[in-house]
C-alpha atoms as a PDB file:
ATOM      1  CA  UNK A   1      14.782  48.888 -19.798  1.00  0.00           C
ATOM      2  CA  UNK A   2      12.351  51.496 -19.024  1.00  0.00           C
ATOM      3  CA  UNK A   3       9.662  50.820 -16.520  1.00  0.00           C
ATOM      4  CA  UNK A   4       6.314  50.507 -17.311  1.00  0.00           C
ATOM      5  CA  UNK A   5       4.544  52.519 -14.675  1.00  0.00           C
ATOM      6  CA  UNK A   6       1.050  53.765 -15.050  1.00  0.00           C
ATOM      7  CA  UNK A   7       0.489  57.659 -15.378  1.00  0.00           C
ATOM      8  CA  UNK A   8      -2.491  57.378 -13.463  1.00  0.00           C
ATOM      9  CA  UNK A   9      -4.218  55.820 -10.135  1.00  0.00           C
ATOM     10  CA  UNK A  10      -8.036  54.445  -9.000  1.00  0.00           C
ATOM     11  CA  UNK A  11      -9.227  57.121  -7.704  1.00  0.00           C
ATOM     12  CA  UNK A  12      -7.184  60.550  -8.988  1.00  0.00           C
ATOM     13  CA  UNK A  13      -8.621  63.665 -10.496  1.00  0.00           C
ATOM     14  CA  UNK A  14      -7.960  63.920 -14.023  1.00  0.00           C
ATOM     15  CA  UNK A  15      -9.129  66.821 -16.507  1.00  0.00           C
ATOM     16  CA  UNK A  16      -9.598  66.013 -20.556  1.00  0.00           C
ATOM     17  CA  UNK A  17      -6.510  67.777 -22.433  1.00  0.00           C
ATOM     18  CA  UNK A  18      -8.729  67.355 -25.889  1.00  0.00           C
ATOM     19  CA  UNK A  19     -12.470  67.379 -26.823  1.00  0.00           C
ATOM     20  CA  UNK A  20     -13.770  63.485 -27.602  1.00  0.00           C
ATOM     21  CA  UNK A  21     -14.584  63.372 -31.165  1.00  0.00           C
ATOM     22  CA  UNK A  22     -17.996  62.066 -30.309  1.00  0.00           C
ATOM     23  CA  UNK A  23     -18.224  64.682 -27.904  1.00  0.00           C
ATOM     24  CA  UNK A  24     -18.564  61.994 -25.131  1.00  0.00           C
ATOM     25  CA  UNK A  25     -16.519  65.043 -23.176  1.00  0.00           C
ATOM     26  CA  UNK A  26     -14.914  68.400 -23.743  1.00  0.00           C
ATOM     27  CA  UNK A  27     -11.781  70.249 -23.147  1.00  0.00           C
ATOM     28  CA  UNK A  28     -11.064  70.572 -19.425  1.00  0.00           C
ATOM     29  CA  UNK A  29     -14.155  68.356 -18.218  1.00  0.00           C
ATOM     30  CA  UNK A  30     -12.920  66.671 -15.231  1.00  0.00           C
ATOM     31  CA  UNK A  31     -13.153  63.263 -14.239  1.00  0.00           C
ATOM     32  CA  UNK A  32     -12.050  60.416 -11.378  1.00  0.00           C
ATOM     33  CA  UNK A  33      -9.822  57.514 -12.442  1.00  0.00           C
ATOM     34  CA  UNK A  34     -12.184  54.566 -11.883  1.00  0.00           C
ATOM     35  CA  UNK A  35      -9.774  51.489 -13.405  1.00  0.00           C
ATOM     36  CA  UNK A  36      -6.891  51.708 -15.627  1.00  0.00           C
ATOM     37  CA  UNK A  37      -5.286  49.374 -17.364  1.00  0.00           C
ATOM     38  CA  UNK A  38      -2.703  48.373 -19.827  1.00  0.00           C
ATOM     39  CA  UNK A  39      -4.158  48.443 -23.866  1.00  0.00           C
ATOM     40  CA  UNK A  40      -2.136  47.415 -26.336  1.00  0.00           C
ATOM     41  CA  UNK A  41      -0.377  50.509 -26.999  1.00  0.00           C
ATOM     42  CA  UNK A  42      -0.578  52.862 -24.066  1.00  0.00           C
ATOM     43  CA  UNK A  43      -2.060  53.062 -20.632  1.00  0.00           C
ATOM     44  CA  UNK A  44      -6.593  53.340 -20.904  1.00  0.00           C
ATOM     45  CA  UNK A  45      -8.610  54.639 -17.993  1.00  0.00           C
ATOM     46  CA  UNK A  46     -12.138  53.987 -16.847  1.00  0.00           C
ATOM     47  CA  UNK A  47     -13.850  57.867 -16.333  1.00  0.00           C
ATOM     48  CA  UNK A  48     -17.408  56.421 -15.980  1.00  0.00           C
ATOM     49  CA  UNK A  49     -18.851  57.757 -19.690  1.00  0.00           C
ATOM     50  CA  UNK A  50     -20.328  54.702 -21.699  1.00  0.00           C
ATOM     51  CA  UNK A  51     -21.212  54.724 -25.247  1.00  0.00           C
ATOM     52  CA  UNK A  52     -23.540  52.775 -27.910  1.00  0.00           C
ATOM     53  CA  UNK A  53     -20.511  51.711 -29.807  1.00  0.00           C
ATOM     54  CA  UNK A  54     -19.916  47.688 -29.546  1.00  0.00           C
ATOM     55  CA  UNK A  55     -16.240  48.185 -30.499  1.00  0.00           C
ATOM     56  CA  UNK A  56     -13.636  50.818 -29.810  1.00  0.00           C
ATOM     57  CA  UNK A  57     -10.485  51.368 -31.901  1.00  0.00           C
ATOM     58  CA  UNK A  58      -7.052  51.640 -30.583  1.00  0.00           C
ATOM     59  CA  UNK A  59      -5.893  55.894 -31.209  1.00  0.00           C
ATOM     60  CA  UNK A  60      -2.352  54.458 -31.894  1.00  0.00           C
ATOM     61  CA  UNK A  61      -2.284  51.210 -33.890  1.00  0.00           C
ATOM     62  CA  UNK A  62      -6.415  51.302 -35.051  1.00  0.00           C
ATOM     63  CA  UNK A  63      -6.331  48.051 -34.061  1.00  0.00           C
ATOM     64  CA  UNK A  64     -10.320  47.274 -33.276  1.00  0.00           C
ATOM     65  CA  UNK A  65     -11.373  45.184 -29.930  1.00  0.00           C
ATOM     66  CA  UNK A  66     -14.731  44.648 -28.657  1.00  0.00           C
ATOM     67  CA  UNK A  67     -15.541  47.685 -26.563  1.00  0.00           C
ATOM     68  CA  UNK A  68     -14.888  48.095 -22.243  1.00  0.00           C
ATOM     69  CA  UNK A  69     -15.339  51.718 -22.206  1.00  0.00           C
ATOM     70  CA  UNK A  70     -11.567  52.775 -21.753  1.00  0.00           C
ATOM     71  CA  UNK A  71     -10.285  55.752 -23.202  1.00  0.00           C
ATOM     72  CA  UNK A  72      -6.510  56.581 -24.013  1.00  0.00           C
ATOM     73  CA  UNK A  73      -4.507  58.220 -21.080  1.00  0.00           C
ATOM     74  CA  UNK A  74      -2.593  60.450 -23.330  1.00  0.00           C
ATOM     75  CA  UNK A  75      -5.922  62.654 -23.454  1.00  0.00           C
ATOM     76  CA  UNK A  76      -6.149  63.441 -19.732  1.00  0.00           C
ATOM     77  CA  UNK A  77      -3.381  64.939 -17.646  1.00  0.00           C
ATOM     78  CA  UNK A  78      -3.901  64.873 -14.060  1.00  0.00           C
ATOM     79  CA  UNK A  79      -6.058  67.482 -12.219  1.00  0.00           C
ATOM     80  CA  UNK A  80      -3.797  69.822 -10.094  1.00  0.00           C
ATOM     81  CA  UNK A  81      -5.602  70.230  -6.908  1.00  0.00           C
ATOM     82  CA  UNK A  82      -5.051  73.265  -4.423  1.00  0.00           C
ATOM     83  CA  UNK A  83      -1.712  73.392  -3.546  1.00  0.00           C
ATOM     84  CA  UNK A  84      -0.727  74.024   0.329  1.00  0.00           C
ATOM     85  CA  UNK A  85       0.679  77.283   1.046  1.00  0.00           C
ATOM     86  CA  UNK A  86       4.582  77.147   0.642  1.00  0.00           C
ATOM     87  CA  UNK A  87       6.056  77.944   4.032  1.00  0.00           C
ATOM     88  CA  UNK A  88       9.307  79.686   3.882  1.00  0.00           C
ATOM     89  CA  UNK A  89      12.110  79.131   6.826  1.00  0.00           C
ATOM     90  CA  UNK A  90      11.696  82.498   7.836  1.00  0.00           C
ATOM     91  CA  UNK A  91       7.860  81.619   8.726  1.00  0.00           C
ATOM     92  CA  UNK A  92       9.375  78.891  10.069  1.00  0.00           C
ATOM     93  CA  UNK A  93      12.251  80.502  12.344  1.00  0.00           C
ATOM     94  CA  UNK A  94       8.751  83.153  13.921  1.00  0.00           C
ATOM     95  CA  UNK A  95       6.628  79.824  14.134  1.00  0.00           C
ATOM     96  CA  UNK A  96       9.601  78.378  16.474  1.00  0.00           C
ATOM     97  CA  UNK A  97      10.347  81.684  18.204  1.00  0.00           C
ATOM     98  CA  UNK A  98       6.072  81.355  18.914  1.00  0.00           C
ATOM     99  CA  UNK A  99       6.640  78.216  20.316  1.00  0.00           C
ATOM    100  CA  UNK A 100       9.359  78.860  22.570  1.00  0.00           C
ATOM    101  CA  UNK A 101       7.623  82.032  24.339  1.00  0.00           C
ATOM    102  CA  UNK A 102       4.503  79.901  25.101  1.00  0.00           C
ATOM    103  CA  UNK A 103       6.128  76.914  26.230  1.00  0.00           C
ATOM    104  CA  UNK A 104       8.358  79.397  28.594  1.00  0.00           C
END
């Protein structure tokens, strides 16, 4: 059985992989998880934009439910921050040989 894990968390950076039809959002606008939850098909997040429309439609079945503002995961993949430097063990053997002529 495979596990049912959401692709997202309250609180991450995600960017739009897609432009919203209603243009709600485009192509790489960013946004910040603010709930997610399970819809009947896939995972939906919260990114703060509300809309006029008293119903929403699911992207996958069409199924229609009253509307809470969720959108569809599978249009946002998660914003890749700035990444750390990558320290190699050679910085690391000069950061220890550092260390060991100031401690002596």
């Amino acid at each position: 059985m495979k596990a049912d894990i959401p692709p997202f968390y309250v609180g991450q950076k995600v960017v739009a992989i897609d432009s919203h039809s209603l243009g709600y959002w485009k192509k790489g606008d960013e946004f910040t998880v603010l709930s997610i939850k399970r819809g009947c098909c896939e995972w939906e997040i919260d990114i703060g934009i509300r809309h006029l429309l008293p119903f929403t439609r699911c992207g996958v079945c069409l199924s229609v439910f009253p509307s809470d503002f969720m959108y569809r995961c599978s249009r946002f993949r998660p914003l890749q921050e700035a990444t750390m430097p990558l320290m190699t063990f050679s910085n690391i053997k000069e950061k220890e040989k550092e260390e060991i002529l100031i401690l002596n």
